[in-house]
N, C-alpha and C. Protein backbone atom coordinates (compact mmCIF):
# COMPACT_ATOMS: atom_id res chain seq x y z
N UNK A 1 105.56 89.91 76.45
CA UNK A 1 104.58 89.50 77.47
C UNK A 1 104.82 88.03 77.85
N UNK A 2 104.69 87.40 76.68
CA UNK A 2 104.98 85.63 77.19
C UNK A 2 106.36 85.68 78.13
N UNK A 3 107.58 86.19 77.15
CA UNK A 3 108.67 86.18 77.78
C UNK A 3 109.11 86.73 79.30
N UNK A 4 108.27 87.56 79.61
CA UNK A 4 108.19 88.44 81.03
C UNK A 4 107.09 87.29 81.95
N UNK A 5 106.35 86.71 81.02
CA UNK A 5 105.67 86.06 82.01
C UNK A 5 106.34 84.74 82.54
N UNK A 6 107.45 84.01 81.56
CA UNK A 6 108.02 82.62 81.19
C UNK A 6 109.11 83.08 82.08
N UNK A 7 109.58 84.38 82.24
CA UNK A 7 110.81 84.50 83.23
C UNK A 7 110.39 84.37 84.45
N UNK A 8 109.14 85.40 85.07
CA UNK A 8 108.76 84.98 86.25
C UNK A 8 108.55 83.51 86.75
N UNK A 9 107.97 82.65 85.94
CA UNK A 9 107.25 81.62 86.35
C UNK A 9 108.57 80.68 86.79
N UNK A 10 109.73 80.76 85.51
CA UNK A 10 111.16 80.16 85.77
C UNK A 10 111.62 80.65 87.04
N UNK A 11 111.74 81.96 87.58
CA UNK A 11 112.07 82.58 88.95
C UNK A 11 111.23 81.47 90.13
N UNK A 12 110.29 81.47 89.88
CA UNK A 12 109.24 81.23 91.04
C UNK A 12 109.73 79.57 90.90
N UNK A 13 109.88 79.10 90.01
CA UNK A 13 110.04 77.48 89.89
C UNK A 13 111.78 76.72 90.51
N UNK A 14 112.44 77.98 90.15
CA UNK A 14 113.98 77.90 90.79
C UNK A 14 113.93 78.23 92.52
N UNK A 15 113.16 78.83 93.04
CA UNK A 15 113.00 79.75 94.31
C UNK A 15 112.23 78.02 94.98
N UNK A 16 111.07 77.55 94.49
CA UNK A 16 110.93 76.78 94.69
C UNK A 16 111.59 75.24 94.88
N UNK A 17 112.35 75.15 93.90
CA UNK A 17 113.44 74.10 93.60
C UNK A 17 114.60 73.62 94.52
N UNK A 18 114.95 75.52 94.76
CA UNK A 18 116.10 75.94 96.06
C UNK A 18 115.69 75.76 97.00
N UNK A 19 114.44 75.95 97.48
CA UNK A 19 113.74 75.51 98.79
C UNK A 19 113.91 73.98 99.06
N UNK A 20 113.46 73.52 97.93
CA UNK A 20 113.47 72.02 98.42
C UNK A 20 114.53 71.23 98.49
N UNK A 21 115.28 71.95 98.14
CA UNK A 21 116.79 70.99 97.64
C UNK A 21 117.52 71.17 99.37
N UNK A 22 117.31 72.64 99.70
CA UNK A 22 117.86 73.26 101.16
C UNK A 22 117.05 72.20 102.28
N UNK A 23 115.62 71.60 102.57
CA UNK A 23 115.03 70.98 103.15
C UNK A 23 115.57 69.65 102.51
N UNK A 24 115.65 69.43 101.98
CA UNK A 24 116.11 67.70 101.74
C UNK A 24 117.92 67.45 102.41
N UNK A 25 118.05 68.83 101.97
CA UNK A 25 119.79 68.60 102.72
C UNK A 25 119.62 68.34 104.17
N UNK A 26 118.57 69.42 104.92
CA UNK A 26 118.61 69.63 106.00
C UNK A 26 117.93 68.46 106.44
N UNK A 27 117.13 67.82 105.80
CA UNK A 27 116.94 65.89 106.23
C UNK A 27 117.77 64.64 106.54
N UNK A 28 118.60 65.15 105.54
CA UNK A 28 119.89 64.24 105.15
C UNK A 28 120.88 64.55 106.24
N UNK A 29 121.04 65.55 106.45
CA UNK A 29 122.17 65.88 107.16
C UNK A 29 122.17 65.77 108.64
């Protein structure tokens, strides 16, 4: 349960991460 929950939250925190990293490029660039 923790572990199913600790994977999602890691998913959702990378998805998030990738978003911002893609908008900061697209600032920069």
């Amino acid at each position: 349960m923790i572990a199913s929950y600790s994977f999602t939250a890691n998913a959702t925190v990378m998805k998030a991460v990738d978003r911002m990293a893609k908008t900061l490029l697209n600032i920069t660039a």
